[in-house]
N, C-alpha and C. Protein backbone atom coordinates (compact mmCIF):
# COMPACT_ATOMS: atom_id res chain seq x y z
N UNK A 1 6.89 0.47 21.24
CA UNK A 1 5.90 -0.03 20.29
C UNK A 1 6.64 -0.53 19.05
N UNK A 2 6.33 -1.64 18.22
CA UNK A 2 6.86 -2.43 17.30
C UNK A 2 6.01 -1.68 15.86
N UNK A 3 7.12 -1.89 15.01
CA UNK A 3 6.59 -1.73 13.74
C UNK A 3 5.83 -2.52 13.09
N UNK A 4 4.57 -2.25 12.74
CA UNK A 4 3.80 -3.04 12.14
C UNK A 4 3.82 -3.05 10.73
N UNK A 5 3.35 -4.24 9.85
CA UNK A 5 3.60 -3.97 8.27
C UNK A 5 2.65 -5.24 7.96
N UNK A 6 2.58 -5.11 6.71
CA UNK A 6 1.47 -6.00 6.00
C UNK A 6 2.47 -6.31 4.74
N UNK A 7 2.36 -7.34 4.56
CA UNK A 7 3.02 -7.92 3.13
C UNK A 7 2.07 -7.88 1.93
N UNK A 8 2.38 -8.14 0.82
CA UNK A 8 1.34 -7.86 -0.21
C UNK A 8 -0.04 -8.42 -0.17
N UNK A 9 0.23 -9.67 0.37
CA UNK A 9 -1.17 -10.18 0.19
C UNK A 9 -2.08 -9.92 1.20
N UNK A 10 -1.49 -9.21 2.59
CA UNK A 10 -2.27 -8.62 3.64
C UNK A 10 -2.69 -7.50 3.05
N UNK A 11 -1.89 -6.51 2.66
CA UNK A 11 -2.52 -5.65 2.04
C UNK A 11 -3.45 -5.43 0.89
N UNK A 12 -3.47 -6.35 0.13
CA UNK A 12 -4.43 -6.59 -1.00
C UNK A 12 -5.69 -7.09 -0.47
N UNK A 13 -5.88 -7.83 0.43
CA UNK A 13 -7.06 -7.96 1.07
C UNK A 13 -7.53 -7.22 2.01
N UNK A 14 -6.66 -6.44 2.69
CA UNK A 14 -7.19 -5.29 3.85
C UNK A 14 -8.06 -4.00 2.58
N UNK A 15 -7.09 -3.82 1.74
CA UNK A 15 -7.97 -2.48 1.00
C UNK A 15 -8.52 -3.24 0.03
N UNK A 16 -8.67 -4.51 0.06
CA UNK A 16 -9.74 -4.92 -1.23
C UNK A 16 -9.64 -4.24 -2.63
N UNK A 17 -8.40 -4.76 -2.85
CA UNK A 17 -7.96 -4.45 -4.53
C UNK A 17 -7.10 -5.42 -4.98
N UNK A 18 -7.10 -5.19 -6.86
CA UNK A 18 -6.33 -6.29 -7.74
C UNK A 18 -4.93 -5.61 -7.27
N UNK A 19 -3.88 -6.44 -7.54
CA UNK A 19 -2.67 -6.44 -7.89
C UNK A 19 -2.31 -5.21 -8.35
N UNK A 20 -2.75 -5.13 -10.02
CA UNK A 20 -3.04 -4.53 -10.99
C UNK A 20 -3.58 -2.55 -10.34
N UNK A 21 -4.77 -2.88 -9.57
CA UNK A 21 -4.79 -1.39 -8.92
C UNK A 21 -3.94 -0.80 -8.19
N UNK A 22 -3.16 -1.77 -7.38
CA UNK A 22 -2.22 -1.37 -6.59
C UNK A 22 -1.36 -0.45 -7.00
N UNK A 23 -0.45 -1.69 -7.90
CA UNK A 23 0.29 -0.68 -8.88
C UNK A 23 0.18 0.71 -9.23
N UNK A 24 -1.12 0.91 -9.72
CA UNK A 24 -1.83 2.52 -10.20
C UNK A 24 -1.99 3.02 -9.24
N UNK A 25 -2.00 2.75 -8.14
CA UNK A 25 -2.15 3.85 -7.01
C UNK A 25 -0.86 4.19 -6.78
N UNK A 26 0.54 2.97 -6.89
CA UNK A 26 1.95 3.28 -6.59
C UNK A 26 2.28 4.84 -7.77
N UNK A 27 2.23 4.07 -9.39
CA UNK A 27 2.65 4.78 -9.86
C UNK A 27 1.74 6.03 -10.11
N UNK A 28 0.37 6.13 -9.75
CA UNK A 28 -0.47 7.62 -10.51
C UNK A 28 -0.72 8.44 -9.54
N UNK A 29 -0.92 7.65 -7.78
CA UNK A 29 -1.70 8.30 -6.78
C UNK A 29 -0.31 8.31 -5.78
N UNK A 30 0.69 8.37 -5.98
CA UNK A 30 1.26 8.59 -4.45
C UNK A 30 1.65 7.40 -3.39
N UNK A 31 0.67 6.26 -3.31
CA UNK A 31 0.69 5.58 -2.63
C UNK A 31 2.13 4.87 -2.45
N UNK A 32 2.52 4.44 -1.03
CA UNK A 32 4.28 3.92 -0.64
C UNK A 32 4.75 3.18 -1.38
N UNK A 33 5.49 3.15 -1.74
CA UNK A 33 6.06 1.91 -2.27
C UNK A 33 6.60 1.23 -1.82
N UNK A 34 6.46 -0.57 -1.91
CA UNK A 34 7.07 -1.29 -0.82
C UNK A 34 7.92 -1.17 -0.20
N UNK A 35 8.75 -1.79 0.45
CA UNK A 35 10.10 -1.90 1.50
C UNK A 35 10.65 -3.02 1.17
N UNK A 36 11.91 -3.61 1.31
CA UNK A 36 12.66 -4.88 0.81
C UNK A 36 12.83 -5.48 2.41
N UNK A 37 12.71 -6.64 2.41
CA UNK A 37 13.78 -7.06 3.13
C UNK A 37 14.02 -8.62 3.18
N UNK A 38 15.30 -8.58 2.57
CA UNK A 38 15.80 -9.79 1.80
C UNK A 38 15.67 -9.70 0.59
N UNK A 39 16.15 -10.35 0.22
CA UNK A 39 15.97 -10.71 -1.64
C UNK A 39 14.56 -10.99 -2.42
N UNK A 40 13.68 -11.31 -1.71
CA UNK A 40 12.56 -11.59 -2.02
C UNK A 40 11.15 -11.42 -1.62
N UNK A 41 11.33 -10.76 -0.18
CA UNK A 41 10.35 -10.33 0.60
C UNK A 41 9.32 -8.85 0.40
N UNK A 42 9.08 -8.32 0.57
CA UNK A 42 8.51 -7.02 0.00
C UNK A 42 6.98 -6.71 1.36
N UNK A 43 7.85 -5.58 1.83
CA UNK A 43 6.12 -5.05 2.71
C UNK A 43 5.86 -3.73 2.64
N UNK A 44 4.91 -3.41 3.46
CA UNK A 44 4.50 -1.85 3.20
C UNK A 44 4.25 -1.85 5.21
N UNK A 45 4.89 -0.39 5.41
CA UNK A 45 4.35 -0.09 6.43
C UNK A 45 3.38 0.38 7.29
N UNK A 46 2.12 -0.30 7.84
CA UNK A 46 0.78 -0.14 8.01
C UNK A 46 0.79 1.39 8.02
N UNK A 47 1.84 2.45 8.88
CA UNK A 47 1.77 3.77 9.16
C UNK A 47 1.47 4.76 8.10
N UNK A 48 2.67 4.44 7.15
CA UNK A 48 2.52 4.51 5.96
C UNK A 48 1.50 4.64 5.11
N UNK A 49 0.95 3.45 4.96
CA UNK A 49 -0.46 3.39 3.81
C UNK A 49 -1.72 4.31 5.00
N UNK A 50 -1.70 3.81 6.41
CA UNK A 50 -2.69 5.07 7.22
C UNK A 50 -2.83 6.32 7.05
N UNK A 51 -1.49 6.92 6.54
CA UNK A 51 -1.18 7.86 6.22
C UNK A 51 -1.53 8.76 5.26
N UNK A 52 -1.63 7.81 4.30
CA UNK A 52 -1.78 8.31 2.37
C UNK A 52 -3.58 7.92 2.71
N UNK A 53 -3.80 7.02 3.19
CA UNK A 53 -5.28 6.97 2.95
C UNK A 53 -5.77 8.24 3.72
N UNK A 54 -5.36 8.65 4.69
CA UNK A 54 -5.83 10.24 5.62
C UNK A 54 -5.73 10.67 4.39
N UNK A 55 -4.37 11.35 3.97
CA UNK A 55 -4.03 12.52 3.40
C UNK A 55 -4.58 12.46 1.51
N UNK A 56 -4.90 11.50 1.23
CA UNK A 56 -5.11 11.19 -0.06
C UNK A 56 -6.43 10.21 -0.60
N UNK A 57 -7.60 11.60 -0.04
CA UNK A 57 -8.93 10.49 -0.46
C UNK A 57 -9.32 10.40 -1.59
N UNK A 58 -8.89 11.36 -2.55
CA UNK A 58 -9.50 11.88 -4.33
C UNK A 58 -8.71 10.85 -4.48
N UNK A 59 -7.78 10.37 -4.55
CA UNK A 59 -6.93 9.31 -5.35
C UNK A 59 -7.64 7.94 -5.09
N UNK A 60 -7.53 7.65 -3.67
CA UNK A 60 -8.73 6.69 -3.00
C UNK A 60 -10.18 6.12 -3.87
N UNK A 61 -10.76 7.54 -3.90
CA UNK A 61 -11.95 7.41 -4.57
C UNK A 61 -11.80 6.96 -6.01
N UNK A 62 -10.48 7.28 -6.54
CA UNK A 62 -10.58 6.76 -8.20
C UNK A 62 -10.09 5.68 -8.49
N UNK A 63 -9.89 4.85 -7.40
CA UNK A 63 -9.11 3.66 -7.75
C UNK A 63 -9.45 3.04 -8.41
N UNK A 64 -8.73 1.94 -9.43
CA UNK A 64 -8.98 1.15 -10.43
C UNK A 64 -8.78 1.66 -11.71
């Protein structure tokens, strides 16, 4: 099975949030922080964010 991942803008539209919330979930709630690859690329690993959304719904719920 292949690793799946979402780049920022997949992910900003899968959980339907600003930029701006993202961030606050990186730095207040736990949520992954991207992955590099290359100089300019940036993703998150779908497993990953499945993960934190299971294990982390109070943070979920306060987003924004």
């Amino acid at each position: 099975m292949g690793v799946f991942r979402m780049n920022k803008e997949e992910l900003l539209e899968e959980m339907d949030v600003a930029e701006m919330t993202l961030r606050k979930l990186i730095q207040r709630h736990g949520f992954p922080h991207p992955r590099k690859a290359g100089a300019q690329k940036i993703f998150w690993l779908v497993s990953e964010v499945v993960a934190w959304l299971e294990s982390c719904p109070e943070a979920w719920s306060e987003r924004g």
